[in-house]
PDB file of N, CA and C in Angstrom:
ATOM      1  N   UNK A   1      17.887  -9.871  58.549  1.00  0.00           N
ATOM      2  CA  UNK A   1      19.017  -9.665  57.693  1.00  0.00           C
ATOM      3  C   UNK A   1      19.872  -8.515  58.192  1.00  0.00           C
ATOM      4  N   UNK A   2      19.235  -7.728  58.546  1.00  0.00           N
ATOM      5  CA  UNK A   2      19.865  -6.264  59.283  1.00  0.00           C
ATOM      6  C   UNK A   2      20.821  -6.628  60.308  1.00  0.00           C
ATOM      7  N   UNK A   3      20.100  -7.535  61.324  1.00  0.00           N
ATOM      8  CA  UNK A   3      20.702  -7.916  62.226  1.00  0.00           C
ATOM      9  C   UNK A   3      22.256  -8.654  62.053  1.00  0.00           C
ATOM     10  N   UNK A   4      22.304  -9.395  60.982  1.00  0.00           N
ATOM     11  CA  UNK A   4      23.147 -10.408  60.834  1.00  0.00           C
ATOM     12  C   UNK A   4      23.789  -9.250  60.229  1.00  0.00           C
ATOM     13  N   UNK A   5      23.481  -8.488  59.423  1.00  0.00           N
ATOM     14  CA  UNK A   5      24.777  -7.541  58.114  1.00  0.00           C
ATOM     15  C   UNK A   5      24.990  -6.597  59.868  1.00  0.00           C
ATOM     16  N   UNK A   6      25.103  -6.458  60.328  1.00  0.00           N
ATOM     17  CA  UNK A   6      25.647  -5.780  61.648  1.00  0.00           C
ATOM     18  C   UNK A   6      27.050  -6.374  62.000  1.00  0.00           C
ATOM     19  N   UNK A   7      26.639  -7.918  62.310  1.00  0.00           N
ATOM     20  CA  UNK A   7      27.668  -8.867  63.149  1.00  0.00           C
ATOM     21  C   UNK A   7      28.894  -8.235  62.116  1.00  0.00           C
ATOM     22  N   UNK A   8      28.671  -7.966  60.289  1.00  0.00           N
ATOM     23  CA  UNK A   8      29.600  -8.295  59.787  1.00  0.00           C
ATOM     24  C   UNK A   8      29.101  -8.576  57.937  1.00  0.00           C
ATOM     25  N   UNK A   9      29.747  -8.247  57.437  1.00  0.00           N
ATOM     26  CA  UNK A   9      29.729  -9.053  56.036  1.00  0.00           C
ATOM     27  C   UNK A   9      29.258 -10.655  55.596  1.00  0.00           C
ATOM     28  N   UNK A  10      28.179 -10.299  54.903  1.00  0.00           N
ATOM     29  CA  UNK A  10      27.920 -11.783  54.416  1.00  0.00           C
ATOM     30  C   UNK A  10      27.627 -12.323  53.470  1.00  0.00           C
ATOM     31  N   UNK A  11      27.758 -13.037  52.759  1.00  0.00           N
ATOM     32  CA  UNK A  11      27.213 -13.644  51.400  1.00  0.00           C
ATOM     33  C   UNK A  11      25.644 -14.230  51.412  1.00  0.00           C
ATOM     34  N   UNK A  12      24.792 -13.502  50.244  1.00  0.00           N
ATOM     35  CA  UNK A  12      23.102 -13.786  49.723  1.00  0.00           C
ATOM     36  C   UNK A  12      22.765 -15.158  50.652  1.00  0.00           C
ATOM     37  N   UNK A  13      23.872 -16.022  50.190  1.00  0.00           N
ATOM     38  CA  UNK A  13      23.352 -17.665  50.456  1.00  0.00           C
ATOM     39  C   UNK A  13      22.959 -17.987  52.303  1.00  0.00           C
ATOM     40  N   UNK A  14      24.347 -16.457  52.483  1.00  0.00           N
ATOM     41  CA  UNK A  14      24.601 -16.954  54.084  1.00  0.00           C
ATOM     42  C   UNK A  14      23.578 -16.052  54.749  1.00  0.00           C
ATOM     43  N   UNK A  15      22.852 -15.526  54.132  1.00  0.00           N
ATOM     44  CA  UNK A  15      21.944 -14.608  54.684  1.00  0.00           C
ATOM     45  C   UNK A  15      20.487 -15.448  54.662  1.00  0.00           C
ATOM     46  N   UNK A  16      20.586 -16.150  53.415  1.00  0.00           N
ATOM     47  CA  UNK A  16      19.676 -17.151  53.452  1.00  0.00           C
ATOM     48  C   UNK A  16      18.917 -18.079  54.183  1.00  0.00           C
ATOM     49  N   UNK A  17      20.408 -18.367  54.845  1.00  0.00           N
ATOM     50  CA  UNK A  17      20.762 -19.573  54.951  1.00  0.00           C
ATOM     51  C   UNK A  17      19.254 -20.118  56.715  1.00  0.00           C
ATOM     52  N   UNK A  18      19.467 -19.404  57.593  1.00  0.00           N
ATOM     53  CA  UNK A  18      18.933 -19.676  58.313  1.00  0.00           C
ATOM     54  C   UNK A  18      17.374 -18.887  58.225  1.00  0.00           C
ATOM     55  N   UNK A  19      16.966 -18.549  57.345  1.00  0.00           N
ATOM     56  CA  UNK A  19      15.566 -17.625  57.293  1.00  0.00           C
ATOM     57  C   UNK A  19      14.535 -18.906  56.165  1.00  0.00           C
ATOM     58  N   UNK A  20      13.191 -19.262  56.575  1.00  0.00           N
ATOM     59  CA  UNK A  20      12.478 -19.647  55.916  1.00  0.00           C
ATOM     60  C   UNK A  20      11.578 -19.553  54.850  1.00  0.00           C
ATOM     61  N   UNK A  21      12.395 -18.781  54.502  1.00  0.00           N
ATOM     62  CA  UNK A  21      11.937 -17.824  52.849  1.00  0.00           C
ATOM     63  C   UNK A  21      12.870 -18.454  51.733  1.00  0.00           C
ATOM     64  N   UNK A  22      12.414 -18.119  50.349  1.00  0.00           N
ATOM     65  CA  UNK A  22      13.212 -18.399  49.404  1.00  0.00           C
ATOM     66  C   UNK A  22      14.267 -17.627  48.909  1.00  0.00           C
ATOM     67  N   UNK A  23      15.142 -17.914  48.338  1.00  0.00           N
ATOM     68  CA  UNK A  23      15.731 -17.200  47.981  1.00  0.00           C
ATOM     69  C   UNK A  23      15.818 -15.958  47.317  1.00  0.00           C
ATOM     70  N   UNK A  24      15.181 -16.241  46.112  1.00  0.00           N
ATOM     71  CA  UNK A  24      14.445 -15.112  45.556  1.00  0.00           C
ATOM     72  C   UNK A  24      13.839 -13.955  46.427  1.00  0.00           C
ATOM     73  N   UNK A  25      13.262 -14.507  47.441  1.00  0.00           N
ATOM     74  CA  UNK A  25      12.766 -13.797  48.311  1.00  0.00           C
ATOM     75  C   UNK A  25      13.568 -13.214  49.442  1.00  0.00           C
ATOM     76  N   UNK A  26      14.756 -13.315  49.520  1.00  0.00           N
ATOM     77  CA  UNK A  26      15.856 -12.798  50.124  1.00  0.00           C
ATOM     78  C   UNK A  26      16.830 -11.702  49.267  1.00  0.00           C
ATOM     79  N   UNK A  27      17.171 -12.156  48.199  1.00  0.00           N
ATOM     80  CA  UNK A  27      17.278 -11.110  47.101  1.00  0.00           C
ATOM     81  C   UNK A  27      16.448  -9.974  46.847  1.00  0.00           C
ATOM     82  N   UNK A  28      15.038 -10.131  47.068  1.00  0.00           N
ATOM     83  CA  UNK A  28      13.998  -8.935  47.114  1.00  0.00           C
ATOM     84  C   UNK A  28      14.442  -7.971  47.929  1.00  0.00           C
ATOM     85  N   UNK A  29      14.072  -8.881  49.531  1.00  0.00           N
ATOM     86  CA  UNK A  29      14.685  -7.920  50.540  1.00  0.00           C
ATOM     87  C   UNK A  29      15.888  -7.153  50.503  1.00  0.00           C
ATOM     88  N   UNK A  30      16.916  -8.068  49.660  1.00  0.00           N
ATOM     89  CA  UNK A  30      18.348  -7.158  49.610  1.00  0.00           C
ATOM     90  C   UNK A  30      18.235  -5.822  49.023  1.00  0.00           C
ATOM     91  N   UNK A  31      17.790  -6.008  48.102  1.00  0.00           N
ATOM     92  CA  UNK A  31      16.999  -5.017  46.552  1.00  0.00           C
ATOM     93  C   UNK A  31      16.334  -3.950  47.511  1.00  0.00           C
ATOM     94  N   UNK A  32      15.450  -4.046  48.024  1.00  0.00           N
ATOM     95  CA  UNK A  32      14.867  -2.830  49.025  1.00  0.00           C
ATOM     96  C   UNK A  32      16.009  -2.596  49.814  1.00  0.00           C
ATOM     97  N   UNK A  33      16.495  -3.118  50.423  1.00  0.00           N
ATOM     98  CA  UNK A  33      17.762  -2.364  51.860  1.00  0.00           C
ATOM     99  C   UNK A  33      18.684  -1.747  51.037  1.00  0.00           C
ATOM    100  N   UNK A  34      19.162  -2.483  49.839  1.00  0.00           N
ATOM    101  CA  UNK A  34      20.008  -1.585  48.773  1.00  0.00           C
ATOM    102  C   UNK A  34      19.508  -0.086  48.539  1.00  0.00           C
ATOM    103  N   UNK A  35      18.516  -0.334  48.116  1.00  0.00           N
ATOM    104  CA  UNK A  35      17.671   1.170  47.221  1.00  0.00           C
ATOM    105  C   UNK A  35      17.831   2.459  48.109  1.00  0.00           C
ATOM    106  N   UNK A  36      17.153   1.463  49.627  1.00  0.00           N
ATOM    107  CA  UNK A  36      17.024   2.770  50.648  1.00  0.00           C
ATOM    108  C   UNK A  36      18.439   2.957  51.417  1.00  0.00           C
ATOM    109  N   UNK A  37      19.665   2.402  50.378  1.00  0.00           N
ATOM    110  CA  UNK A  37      21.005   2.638  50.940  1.00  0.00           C
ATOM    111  C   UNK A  37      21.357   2.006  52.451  1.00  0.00           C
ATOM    112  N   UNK A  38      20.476   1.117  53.013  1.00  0.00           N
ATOM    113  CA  UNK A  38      20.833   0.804  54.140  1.00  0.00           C
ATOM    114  C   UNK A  38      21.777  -0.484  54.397  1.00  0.00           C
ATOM    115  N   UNK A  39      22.076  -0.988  52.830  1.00  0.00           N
ATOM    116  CA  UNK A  39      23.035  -2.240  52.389  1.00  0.00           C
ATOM    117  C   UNK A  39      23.571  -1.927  51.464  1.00  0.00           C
ATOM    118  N   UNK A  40      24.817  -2.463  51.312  1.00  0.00           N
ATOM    119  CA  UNK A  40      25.713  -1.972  49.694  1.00  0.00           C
ATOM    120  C   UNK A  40      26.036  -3.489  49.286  1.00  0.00           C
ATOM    121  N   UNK A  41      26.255  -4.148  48.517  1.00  0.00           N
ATOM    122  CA  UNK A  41      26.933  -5.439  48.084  1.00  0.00           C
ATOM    123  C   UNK A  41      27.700  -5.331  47.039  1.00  0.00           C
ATOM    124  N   UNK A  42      28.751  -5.997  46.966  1.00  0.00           N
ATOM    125  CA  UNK A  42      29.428  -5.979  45.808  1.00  0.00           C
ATOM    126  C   UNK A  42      29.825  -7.909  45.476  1.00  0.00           C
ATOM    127  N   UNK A  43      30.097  -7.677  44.342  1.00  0.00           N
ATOM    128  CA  UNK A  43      30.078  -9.103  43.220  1.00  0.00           C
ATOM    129  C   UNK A  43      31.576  -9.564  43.412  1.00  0.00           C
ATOM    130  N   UNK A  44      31.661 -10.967  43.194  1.00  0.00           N
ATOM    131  CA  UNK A  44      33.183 -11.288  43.355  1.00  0.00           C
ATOM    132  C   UNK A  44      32.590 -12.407  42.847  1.00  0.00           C
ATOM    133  N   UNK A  45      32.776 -13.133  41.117  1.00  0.00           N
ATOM    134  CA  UNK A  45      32.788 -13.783  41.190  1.00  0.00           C
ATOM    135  C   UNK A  45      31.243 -14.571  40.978  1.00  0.00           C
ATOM    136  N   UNK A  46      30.938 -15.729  41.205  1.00  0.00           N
ATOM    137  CA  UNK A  46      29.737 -15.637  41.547  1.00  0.00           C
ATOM    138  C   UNK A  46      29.038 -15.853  43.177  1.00  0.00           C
ATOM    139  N   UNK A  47      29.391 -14.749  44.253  1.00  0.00           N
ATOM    140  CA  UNK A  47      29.285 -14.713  45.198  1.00  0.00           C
ATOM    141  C   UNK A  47      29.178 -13.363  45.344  1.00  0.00           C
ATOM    142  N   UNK A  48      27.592 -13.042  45.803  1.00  0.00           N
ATOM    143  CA  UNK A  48      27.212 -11.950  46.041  1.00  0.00           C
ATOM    144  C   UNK A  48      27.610 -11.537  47.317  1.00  0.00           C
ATOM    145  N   UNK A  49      28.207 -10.333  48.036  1.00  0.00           N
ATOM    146  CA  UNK A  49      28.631  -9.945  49.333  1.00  0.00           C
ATOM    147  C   UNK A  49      27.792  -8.869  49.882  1.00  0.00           C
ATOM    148  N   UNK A  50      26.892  -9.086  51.016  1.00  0.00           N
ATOM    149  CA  UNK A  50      26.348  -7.412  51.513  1.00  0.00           C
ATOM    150  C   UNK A  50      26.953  -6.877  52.798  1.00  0.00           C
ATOM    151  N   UNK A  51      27.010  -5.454  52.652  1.00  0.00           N
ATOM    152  CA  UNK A  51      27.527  -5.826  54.176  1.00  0.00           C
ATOM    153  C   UNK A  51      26.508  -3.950  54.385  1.00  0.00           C
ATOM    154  N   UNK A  52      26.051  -3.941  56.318  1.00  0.00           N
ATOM    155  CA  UNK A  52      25.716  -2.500  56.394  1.00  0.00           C
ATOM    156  C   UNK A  52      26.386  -1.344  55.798  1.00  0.00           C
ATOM    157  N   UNK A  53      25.347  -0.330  55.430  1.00  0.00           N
ATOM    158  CA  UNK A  53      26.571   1.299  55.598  1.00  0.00           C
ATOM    159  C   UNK A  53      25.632   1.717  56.548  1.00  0.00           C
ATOM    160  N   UNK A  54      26.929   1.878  57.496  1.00  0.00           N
ATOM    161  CA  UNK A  54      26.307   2.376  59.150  1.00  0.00           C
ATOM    162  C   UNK A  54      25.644   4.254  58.828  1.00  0.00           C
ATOM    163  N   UNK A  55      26.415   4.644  57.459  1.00  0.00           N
ATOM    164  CA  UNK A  55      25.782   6.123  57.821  1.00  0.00           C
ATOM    165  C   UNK A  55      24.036   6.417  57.694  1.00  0.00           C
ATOM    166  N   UNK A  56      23.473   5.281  57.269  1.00  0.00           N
ATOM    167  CA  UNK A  56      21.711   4.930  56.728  1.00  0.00           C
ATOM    168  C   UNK A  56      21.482   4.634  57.927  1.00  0.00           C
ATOM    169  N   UNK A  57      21.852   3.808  58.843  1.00  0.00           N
ATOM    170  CA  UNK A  57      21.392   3.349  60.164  1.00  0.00           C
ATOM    171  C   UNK A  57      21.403   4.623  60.864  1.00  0.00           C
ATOM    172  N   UNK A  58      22.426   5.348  60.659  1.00  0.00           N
ATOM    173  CA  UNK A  58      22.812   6.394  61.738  1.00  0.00           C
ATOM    174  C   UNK A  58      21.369   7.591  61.184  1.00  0.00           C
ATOM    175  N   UNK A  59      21.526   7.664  60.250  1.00  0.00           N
ATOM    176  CA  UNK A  59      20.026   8.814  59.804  1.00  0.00           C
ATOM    177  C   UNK A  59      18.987   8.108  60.118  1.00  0.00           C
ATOM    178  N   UNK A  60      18.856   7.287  60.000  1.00  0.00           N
ATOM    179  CA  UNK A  60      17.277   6.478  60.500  1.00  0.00           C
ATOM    180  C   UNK A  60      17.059   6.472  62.190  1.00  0.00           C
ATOM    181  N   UNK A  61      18.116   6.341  62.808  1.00  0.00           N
ATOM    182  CA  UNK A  61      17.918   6.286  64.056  1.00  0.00           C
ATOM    183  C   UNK A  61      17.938   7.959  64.335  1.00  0.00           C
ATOM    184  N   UNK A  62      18.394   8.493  63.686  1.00  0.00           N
ATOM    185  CA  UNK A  62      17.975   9.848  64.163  1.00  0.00           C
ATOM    186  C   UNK A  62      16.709  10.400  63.822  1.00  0.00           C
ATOM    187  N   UNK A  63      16.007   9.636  62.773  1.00  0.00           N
ATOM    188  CA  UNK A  63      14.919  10.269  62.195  1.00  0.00           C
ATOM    189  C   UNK A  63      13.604   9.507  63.037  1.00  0.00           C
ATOM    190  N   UNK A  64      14.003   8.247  63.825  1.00  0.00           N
ATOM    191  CA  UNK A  64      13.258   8.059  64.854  1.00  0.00           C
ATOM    192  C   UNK A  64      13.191   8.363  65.985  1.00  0.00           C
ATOM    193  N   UNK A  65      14.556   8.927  66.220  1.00  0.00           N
ATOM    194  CA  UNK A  65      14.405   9.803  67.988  1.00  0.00           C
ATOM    195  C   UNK A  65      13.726  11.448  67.635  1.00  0.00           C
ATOM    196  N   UNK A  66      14.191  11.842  66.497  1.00  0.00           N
ATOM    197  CA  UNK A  66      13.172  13.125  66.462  1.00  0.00           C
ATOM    198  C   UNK A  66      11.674  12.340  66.241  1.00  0.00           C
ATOM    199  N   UNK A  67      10.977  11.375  66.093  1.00  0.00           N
ATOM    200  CA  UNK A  67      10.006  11.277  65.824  1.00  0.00           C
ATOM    201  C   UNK A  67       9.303  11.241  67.646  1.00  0.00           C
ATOM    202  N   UNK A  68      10.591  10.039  68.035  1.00  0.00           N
ATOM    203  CA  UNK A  68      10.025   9.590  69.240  1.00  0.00           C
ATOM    204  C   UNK A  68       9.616  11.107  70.278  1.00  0.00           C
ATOM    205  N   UNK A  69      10.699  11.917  70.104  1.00  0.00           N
ATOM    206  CA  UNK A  69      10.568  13.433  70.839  1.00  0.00           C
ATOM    207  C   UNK A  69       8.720  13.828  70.592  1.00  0.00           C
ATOM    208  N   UNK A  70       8.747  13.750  69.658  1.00  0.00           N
ATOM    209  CA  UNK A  70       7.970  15.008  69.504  1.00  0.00           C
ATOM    210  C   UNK A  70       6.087  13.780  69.920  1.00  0.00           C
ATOM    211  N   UNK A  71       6.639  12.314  69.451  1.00  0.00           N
ATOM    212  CA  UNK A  71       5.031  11.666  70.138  1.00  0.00           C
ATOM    213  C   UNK A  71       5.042  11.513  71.462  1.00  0.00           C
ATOM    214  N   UNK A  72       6.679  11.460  72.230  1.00  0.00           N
ATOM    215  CA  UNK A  72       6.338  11.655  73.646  1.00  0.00           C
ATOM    216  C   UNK A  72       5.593  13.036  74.492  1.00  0.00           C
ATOM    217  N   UNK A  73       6.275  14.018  73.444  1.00  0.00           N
ATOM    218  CA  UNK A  73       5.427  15.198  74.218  1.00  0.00           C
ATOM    219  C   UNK A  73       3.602  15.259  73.838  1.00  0.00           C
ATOM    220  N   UNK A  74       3.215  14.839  73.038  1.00  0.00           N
ATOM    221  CA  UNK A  74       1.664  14.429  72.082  1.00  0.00           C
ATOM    222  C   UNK A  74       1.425  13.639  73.024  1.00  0.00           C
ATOM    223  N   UNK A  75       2.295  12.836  73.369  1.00  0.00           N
ATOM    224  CA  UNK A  75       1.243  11.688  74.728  1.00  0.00           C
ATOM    225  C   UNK A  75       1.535  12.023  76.142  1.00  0.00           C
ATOM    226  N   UNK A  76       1.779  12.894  76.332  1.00  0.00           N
ATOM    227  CA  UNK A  76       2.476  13.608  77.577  1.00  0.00           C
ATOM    228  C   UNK A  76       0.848  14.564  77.990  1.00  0.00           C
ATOM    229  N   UNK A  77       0.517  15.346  76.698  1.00  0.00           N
ATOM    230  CA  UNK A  77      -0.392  16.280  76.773  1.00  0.00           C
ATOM    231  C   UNK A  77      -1.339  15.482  77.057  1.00  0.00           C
ATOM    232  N   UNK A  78      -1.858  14.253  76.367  1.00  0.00           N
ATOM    233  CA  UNK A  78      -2.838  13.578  76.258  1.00  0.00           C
ATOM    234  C   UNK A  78      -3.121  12.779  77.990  1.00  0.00           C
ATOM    235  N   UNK A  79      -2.180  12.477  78.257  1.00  0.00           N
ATOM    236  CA  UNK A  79      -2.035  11.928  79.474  1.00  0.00           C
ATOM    237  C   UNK A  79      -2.941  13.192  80.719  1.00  0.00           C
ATOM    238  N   UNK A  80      -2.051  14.088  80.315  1.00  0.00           N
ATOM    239  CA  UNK A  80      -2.186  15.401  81.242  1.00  0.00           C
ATOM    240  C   UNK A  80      -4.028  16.006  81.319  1.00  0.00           C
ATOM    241  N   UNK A  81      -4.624  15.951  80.243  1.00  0.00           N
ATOM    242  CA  UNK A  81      -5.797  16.249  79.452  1.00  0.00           C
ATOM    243  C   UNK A  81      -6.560  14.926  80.097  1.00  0.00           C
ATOM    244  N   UNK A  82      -6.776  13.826  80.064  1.00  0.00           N
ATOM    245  CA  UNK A  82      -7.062  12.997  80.152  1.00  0.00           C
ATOM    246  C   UNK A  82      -7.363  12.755  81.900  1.00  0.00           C
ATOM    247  N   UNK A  83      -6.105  13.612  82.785  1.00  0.00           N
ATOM    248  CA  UNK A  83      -6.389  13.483  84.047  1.00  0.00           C
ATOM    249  C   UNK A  83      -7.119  14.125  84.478  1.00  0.00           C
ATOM    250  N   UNK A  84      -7.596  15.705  83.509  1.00  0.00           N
ATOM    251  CA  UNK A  84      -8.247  16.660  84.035  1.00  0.00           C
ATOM    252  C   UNK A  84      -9.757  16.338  83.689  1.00  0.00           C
ATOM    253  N   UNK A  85     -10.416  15.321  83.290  1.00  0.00           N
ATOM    254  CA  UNK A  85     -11.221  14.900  83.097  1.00  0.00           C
ATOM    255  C   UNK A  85     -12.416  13.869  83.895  1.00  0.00           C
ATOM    256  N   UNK A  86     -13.563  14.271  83.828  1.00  0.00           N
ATOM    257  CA  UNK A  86     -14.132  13.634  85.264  1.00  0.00           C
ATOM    258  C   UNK A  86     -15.379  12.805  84.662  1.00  0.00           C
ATOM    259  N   UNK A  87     -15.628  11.885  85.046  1.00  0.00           N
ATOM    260  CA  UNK A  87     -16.738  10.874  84.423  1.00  0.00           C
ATOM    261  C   UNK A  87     -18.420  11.793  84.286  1.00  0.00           C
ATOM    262  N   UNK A  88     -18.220  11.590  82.922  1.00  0.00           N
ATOM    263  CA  UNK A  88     -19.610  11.971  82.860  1.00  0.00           C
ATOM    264  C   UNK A  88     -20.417  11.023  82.000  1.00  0.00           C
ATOM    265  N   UNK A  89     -21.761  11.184  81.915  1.00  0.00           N
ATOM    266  CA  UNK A  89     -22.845  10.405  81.677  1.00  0.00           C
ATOM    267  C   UNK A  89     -22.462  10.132  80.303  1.00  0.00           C
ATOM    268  N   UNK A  90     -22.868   9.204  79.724  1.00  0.00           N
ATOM    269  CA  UNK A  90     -22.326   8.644  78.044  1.00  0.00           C
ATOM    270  C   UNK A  90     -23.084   9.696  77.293  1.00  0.00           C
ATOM    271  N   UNK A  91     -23.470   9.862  76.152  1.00  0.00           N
ATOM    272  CA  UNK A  91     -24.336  10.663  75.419  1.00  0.00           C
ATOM    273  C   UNK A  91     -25.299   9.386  74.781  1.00  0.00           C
ATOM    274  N   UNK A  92     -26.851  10.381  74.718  1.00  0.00           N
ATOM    275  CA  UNK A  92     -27.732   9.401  74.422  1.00  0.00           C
ATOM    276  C   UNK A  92     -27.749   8.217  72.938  1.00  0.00           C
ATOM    277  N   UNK A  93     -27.945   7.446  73.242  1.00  0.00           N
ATOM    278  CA  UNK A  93     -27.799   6.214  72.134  1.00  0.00           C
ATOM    279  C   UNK A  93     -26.354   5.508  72.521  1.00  0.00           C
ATOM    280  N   UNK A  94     -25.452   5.614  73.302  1.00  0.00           N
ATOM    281  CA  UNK A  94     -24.162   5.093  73.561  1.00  0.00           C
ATOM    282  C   UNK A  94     -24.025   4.223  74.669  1.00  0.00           C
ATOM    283  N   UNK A  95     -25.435   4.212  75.580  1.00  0.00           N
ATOM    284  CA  UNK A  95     -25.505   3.341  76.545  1.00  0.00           C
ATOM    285  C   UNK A  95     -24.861   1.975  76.352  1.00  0.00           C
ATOM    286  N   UNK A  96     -23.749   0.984  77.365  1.00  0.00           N
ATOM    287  CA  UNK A  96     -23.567  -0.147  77.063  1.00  0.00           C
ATOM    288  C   UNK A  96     -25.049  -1.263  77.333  1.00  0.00           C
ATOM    289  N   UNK A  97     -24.718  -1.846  76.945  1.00  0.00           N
ATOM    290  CA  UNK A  97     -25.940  -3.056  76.493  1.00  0.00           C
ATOM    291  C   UNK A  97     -25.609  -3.966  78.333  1.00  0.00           C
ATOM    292  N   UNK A  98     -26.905  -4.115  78.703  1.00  0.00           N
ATOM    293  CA  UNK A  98     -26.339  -4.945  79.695  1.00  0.00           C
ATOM    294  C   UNK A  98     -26.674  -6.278  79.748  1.00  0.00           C
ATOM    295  N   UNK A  99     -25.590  -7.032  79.914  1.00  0.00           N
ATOM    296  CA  UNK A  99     -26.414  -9.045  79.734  1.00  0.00           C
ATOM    297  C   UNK A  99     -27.537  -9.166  80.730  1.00  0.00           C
ATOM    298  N   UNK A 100     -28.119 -10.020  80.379  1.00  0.00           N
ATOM    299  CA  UNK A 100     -29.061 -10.761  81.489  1.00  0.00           C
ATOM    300  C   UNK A 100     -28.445 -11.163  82.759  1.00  0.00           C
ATOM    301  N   UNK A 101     -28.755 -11.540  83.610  1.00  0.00           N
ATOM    302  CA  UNK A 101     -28.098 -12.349  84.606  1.00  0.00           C
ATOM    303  C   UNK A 101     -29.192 -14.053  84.530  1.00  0.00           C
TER     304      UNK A 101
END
């Protein structure tokens, strides 16, 4: 639905229209993207209209590049930690099981 309210403005039905869900069940989804402000719709009639507000997209994508920052440096360390590390013997009871031949 995100995708499509991007291209542009659309009506409930036309949002519907190609997704294999019910309707009702498209209205839900609207109802959540509304709440968390990431859709606005307005009434005309009996034709519901949604269309994006780009300023929700724009905070969300920022609130995932600060996220992405800070797990790239967490897996950066881990990487780094991980090289300095040299095979040692399992601890007792952790032995793998070996098949028969």
């Amino acid at each position: 639905m995100v995708d499509r309210l991007i291209a542009g403005p659309a009506s409930v039905s036309e949002l519907a229209q190609p997704l294999s869900i019910s309707l009702p069940a498209v209205v839900q989804h609207l109802h959540v993207l509304e709440g968390s402000g990431v859709v606005r719709s307005r009434k005309a009639g009996r034709v519901r209209t949604c269309e994006i507000e780009p300023q929700a997209l724009t905070a969300a994508e920022q609130w995932i590049s600060d996220r992405r920052v800070v797990w790239e440096s967490r897996l950066d360390r881990l990487g780094e930690f991980l090289a300095t590390q040299t095979d040692e013997p399992e601890p007792q009871g952790q032995s793998k099981k070996r098949r028969p031949r």
